[in-house]
Structure formats: structure tokens, C-alpha cells
PDB file of N, CA and C in Angstrom:
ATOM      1  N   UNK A   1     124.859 104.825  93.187  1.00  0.00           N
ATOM      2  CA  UNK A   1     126.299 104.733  93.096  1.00  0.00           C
ATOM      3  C   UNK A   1     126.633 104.289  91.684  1.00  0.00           C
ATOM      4  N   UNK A   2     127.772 105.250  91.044  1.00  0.00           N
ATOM      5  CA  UNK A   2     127.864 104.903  89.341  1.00  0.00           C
ATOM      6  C   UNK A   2     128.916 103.728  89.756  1.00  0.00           C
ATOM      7  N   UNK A   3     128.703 102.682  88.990  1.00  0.00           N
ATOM      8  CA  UNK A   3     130.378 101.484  88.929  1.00  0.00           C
ATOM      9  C   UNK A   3     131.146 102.155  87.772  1.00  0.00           C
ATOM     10  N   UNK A   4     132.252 102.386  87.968  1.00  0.00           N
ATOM     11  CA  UNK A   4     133.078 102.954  87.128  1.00  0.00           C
ATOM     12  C   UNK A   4     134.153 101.563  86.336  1.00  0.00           C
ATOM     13  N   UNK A   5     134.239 101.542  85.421  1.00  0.00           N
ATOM     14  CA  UNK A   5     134.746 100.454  84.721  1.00  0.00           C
ATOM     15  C   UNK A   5     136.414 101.013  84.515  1.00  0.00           C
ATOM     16  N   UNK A   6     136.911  99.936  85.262  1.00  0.00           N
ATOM     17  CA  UNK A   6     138.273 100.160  84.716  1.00  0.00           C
ATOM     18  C   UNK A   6     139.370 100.228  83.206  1.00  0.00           C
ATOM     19  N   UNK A   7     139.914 101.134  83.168  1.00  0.00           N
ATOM     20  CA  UNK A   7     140.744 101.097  81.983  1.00  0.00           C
ATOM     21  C   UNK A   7     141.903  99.829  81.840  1.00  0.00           C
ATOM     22  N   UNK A   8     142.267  99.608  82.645  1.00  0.00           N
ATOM     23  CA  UNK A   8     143.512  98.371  82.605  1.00  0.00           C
ATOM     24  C   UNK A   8     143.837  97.772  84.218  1.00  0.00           C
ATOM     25  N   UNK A   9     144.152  96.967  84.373  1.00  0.00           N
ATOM     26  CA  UNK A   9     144.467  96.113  84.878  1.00  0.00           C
ATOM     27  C   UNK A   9     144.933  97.124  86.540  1.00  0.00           C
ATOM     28  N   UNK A  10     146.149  97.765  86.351  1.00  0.00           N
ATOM     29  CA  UNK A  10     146.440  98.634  87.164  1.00  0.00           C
ATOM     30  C   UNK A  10     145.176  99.587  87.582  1.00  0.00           C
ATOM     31  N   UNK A  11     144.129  99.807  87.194  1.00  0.00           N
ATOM     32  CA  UNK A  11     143.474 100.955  87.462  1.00  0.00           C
ATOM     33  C   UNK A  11     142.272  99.852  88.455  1.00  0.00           C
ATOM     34  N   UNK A  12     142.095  98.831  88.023  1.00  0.00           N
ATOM     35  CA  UNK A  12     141.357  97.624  88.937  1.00  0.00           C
ATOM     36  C   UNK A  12     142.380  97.354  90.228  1.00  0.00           C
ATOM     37  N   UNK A  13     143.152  97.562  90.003  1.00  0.00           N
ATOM     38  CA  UNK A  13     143.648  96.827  91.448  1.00  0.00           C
ATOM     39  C   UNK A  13     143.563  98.291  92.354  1.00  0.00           C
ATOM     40  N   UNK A  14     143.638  99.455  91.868  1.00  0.00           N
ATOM     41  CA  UNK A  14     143.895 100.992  92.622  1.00  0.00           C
ATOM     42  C   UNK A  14     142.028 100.812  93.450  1.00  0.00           C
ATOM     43  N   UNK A  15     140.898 100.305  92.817  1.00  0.00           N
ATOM     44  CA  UNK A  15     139.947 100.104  93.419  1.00  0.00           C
ATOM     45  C   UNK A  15     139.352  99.355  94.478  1.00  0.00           C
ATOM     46  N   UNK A  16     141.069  98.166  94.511  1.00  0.00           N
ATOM     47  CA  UNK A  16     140.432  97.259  96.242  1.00  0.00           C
ATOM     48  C   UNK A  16     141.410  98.258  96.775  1.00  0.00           C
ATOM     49  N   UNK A  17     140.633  98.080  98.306  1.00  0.00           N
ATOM     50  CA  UNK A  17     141.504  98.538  99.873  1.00  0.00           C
ATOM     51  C   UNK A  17     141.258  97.366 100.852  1.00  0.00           C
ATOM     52  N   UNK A  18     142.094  97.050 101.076  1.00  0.00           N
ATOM     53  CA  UNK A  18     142.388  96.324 102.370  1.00  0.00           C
ATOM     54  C   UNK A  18     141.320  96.665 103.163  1.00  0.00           C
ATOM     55  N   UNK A  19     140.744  95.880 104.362  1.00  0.00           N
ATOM     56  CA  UNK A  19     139.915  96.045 105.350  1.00  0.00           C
ATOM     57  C   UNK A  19     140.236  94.822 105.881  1.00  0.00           C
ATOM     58  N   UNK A  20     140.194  94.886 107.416  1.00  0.00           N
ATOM     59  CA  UNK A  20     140.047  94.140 108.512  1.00  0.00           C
ATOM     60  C   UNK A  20     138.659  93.808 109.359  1.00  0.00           C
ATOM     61  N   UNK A  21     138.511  92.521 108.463  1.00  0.00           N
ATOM     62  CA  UNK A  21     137.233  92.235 108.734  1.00  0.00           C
ATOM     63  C   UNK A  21     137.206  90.423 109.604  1.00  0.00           C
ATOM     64  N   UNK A  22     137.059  90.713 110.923  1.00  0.00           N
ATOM     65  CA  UNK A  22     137.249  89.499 112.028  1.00  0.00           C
ATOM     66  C   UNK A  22     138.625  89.532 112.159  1.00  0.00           C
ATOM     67  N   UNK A  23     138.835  88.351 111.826  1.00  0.00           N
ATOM     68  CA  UNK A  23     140.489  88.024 112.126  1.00  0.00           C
ATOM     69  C   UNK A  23     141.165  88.193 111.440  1.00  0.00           C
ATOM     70  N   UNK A  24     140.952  88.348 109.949  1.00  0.00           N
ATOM     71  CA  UNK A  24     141.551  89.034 108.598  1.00  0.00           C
ATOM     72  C   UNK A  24     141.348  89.384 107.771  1.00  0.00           C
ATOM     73  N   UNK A  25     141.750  89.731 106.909  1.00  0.00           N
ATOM     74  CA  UNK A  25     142.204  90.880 106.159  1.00  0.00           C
ATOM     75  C   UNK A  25     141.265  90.317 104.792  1.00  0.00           C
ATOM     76  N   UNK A  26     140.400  91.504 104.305  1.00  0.00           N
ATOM     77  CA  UNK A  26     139.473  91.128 102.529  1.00  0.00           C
ATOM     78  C   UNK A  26     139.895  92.248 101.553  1.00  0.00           C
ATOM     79  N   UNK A  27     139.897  91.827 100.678  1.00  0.00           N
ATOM     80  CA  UNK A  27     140.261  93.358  99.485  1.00  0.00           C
ATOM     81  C   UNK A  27     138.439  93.506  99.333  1.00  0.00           C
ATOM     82  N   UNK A  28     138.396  94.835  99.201  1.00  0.00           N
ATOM     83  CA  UNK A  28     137.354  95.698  98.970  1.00  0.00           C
ATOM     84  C   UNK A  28     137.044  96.705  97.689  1.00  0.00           C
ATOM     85  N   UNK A  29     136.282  96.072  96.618  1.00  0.00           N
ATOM     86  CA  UNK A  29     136.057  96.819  95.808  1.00  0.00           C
ATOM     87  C   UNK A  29     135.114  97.840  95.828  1.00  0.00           C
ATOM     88  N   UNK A  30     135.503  99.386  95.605  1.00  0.00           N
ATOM     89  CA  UNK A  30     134.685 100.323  95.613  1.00  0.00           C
ATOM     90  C   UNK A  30     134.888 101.090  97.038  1.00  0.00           C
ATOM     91  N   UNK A  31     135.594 100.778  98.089  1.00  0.00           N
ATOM     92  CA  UNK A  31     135.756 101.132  99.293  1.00  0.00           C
ATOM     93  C   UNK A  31     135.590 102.779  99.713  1.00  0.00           C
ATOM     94  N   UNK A  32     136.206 103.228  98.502  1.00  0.00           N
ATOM     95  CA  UNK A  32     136.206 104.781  99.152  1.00  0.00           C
ATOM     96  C   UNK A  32     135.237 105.535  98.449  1.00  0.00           C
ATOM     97  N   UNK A  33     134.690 104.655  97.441  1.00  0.00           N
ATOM     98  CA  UNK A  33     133.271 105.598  97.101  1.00  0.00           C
ATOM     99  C   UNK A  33     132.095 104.682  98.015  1.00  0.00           C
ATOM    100  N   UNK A  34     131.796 103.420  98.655  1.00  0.00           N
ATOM    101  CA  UNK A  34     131.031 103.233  99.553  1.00  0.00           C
ATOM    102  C   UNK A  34     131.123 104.116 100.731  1.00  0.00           C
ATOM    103  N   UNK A  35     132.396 104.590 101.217  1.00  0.00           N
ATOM    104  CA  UNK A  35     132.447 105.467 102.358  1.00  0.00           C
ATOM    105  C   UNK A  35     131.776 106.754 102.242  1.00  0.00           C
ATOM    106  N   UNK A  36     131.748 107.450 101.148  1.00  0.00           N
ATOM    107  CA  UNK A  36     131.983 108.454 100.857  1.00  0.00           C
ATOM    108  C   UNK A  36     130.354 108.975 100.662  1.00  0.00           C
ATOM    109  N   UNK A  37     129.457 107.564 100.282  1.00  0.00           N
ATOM    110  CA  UNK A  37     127.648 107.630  99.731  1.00  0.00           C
ATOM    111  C   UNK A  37     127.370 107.724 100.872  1.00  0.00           C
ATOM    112  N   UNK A  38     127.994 106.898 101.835  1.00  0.00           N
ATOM    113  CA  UNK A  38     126.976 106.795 103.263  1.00  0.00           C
ATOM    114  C   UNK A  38     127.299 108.009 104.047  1.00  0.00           C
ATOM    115  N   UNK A  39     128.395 108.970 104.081  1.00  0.00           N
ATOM    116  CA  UNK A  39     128.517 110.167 104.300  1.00  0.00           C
ATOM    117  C   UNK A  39     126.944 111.026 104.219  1.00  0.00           C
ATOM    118  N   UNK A  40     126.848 110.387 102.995  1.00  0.00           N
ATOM    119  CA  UNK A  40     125.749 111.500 103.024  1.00  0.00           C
ATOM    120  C   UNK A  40     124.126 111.580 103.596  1.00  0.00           C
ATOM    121  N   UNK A  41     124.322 109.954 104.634  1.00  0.00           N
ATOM    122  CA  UNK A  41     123.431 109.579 105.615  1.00  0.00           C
ATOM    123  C   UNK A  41     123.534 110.330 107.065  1.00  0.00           C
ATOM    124  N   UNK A  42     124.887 110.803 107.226  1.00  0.00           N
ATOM    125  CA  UNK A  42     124.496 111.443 108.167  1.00  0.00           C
ATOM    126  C   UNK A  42     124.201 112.380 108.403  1.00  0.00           C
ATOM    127  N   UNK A  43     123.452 112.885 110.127  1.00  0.00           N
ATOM    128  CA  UNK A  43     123.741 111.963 111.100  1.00  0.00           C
ATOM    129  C   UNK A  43     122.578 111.058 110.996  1.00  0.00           C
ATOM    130  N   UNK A  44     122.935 109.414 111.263  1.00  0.00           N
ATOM    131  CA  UNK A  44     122.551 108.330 111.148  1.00  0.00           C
ATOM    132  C   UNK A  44     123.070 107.659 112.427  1.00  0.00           C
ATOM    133  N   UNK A  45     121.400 106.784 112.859  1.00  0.00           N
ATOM    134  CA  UNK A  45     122.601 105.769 114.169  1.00  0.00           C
ATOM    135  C   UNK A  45     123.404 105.052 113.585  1.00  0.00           C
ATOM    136  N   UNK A  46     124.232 104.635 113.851  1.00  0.00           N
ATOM    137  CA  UNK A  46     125.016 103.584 113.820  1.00  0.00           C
ATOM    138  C   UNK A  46     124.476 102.161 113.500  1.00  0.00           C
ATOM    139  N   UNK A  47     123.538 101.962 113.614  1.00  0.00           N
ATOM    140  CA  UNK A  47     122.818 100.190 113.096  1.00  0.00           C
ATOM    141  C   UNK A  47     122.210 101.189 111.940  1.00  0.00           C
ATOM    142  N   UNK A  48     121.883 102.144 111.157  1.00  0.00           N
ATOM    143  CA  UNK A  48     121.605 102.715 110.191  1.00  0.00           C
ATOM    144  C   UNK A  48     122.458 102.244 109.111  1.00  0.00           C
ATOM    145  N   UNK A  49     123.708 103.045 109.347  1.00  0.00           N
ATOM    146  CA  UNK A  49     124.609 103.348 109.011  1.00  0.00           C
ATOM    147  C   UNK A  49     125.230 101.718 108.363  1.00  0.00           C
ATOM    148  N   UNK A  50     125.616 100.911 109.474  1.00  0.00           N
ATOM    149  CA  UNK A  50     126.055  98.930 109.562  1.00  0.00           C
ATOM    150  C   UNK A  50     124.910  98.686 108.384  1.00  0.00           C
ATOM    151  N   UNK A  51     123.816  99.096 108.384  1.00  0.00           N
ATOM    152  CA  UNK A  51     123.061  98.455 107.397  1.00  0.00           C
ATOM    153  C   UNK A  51     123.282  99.081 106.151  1.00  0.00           C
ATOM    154  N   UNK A  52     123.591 100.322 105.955  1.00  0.00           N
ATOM    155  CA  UNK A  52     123.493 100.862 104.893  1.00  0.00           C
ATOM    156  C   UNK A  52     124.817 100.382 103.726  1.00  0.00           C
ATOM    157  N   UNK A  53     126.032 100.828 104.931  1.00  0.00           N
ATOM    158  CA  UNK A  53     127.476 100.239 104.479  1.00  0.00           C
ATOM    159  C   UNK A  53     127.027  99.264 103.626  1.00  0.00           C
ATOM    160  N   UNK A  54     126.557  98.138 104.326  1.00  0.00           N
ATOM    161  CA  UNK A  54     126.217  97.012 104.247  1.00  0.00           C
ATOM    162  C   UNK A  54     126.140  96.362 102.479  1.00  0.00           C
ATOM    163  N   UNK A  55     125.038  97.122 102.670  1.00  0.00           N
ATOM    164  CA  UNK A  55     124.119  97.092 101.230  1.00  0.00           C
ATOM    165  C   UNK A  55     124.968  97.971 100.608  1.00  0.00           C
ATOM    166  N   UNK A  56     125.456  98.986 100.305  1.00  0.00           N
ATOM    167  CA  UNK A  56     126.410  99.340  99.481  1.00  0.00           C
ATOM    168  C   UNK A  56     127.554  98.799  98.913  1.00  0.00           C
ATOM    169  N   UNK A  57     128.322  97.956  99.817  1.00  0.00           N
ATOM    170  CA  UNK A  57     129.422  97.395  99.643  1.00  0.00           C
ATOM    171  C   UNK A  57     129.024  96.160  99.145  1.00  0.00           C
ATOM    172  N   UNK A  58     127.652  95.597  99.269  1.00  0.00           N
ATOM    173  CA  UNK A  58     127.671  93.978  98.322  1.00  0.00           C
ATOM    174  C   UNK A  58     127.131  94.383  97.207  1.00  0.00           C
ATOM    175  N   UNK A  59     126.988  95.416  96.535  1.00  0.00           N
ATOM    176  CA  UNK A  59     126.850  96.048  94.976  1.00  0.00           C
ATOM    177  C   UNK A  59     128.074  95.742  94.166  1.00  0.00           C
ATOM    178  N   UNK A  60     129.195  95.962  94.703  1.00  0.00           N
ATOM    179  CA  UNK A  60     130.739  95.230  94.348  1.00  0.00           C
ATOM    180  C   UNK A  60     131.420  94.259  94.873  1.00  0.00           C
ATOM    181  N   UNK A  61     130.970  93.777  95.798  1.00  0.00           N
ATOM    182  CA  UNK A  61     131.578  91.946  96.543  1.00  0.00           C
ATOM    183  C   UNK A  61     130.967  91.586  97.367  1.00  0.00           C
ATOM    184  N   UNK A  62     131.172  90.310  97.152  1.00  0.00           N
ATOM    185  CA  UNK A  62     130.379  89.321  97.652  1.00  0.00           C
ATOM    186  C   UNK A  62     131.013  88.966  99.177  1.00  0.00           C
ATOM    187  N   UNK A  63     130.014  89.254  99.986  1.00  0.00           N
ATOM    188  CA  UNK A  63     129.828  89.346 101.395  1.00  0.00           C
ATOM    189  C   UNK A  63     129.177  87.799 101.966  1.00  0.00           C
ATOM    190  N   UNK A  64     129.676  87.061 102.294  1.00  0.00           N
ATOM    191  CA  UNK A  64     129.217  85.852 102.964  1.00  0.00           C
ATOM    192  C   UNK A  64     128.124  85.931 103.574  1.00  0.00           C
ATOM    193  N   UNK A  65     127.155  85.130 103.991  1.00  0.00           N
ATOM    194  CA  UNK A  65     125.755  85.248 104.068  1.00  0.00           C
ATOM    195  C   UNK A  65     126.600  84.995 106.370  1.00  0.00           C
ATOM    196  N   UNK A  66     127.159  84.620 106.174  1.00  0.00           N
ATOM    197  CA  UNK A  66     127.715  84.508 107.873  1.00  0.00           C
ATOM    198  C   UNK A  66     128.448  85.168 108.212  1.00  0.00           C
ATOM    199  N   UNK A  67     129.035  85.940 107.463  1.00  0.00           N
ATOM    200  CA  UNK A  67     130.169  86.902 108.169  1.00  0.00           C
ATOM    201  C   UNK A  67     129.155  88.384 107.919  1.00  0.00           C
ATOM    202  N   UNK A  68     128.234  88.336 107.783  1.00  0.00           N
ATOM    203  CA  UNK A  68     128.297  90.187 107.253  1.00  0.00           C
ATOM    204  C   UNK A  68     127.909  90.832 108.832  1.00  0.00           C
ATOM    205  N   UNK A  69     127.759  90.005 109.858  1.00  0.00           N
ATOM    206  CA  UNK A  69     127.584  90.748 111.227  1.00  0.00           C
ATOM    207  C   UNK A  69     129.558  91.330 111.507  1.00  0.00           C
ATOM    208  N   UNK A  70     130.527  90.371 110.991  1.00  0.00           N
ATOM    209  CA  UNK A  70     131.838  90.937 111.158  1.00  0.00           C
ATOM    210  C   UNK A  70     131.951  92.115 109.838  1.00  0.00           C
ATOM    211  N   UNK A  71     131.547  91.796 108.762  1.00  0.00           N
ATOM    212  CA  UNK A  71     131.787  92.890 107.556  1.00  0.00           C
ATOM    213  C   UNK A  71     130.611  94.195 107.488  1.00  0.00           C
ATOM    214  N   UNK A  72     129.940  94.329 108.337  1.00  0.00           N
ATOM    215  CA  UNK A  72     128.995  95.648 108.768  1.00  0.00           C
ATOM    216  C   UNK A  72     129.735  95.999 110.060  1.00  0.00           C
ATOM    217  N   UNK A  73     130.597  95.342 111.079  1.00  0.00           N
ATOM    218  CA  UNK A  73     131.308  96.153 111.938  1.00  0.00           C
ATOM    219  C   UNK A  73     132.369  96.472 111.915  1.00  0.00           C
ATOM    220  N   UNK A  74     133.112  95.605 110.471  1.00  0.00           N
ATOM    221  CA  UNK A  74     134.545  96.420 109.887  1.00  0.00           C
ATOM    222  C   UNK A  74     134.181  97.911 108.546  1.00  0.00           C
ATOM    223  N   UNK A  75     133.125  97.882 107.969  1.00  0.00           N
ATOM    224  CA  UNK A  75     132.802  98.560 107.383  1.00  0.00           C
ATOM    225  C   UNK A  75     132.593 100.002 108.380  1.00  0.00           C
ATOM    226  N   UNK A  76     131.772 100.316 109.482  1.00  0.00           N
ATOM    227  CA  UNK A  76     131.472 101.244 110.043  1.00  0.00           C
ATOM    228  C   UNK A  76     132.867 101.352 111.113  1.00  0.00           C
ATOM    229  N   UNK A  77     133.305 100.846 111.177  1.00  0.00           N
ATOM    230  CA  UNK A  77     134.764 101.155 112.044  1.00  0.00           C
ATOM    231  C   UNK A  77     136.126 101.568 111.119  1.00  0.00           C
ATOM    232  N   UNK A  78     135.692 101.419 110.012  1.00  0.00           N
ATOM    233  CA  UNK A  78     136.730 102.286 108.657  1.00  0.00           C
ATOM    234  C   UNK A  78     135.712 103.438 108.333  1.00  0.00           C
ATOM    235  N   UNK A  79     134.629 103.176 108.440  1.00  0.00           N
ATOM    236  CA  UNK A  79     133.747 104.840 108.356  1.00  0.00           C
ATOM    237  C   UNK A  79     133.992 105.527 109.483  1.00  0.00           C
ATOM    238  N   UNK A  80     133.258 105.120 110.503  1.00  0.00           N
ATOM    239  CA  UNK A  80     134.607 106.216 111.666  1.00  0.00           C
ATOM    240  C   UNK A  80     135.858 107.033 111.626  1.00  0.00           C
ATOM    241  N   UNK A  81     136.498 105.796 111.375  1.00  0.00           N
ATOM    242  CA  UNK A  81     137.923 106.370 111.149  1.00  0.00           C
ATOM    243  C   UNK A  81     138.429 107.043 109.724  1.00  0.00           C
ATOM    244  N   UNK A  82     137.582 107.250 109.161  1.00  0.00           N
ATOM    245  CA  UNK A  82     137.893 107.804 107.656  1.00  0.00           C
ATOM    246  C   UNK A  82     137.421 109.384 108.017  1.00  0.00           C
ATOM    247  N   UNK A  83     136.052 109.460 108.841  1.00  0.00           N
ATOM    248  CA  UNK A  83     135.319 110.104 109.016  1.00  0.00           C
ATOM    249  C   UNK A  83     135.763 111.752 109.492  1.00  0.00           C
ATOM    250  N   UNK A  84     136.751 110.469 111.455  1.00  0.00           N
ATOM    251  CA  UNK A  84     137.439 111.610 112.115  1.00  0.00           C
ATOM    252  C   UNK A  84     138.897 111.987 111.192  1.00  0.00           C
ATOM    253  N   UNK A  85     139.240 111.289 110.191  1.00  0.00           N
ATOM    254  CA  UNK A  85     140.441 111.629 109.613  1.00  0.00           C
ATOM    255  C   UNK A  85     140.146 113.079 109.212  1.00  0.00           C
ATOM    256  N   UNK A  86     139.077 113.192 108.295  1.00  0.00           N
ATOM    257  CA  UNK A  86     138.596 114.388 107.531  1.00  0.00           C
ATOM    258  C   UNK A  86     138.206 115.781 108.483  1.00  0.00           C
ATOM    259  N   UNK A  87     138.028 114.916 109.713  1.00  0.00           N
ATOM    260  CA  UNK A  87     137.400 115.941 110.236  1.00  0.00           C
ATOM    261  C   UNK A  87     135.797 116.548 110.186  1.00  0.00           C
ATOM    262  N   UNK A  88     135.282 114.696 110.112  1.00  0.00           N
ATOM    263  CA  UNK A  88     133.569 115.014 109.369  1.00  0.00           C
ATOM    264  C   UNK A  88     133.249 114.245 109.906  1.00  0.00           C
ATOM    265  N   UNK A  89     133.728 114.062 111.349  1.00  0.00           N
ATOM    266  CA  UNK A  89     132.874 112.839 112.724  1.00  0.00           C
ATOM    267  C   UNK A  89     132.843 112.915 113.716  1.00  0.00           C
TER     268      UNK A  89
END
């Protein structure tokens, strides 16, 4: 996965997305190019997949050493749903 370096200020903030992870809400850097790598795991089970997210998404933020059982099942439940959006799940 390339990290793409932002030009200004505005072009860093266009790179978090919101996610609902437990009871609330984390900004997510890199979100739609983490979705987009693990695409190309499937088809993958699903604890594949939770792990892979996983490790992709703490390449750009820092994931709590106690929450990542809630941030590997908000990660694959926005891959789902990104997935059937496209029409590629």
C-alpha cells in the first residue's frame, strides 16, 4: 500500500472517514484505500479478512492494543457494506 502524502491541510482531512467502532465514532486514515487492498483478498473467510483489515489499517492509525477485537469488526462490517454497495459482495 503506497502512503500518499498530502498537499495541504484540506487534502489531509479528505483522507479520514468516520467509522463506528463499539460505541463510537474514530476518524480513519487511509479508509478507502484499506478497503479497496483487501478487495483483492477475496474470496477470503471473514477472520481472514478481520485480520487482514486489521493490519492494514494500523499502517496509518493507531489501533489500541484492547479495542482491535471492536476495530477488526467495524472494519469488516464497512467492508461488507462498501462491498454490496459496488456490487462486489
Amino acid at each position: 500500500m503506497e502512503k500518499r502524502k498530502p498537499c495541504c491541510p484540506a487534502a489531509a482531512a479528505r483522507m479520514v472517514r468516520k467509522l463506528r467502532v463499539g460505541d463510537g465514532e474514530v476518524g480513519m486514515m487511509e479508509l478507502d484505500a484499506i478497503l479497496e487492498e483487501a478487495r483483492r483478498l477475496l474470496p477470503a473467510s471473514d477472520e481472514a479478512l478481520r485480520t487482514a483489515l486489521l493490519a492494514r489499517a494500523r499502517i496509518f492509525n493507531y489501533i489500541p492494543p484492547k479495542a482491535e477485537g471492536d476495530y477488526a469488526d467495524a472494519l469488516l462490517r464497512e467492508f461488507r457494506a462498501t462491498c454490496c454497495k459496488e456490487g462486489q459482495g
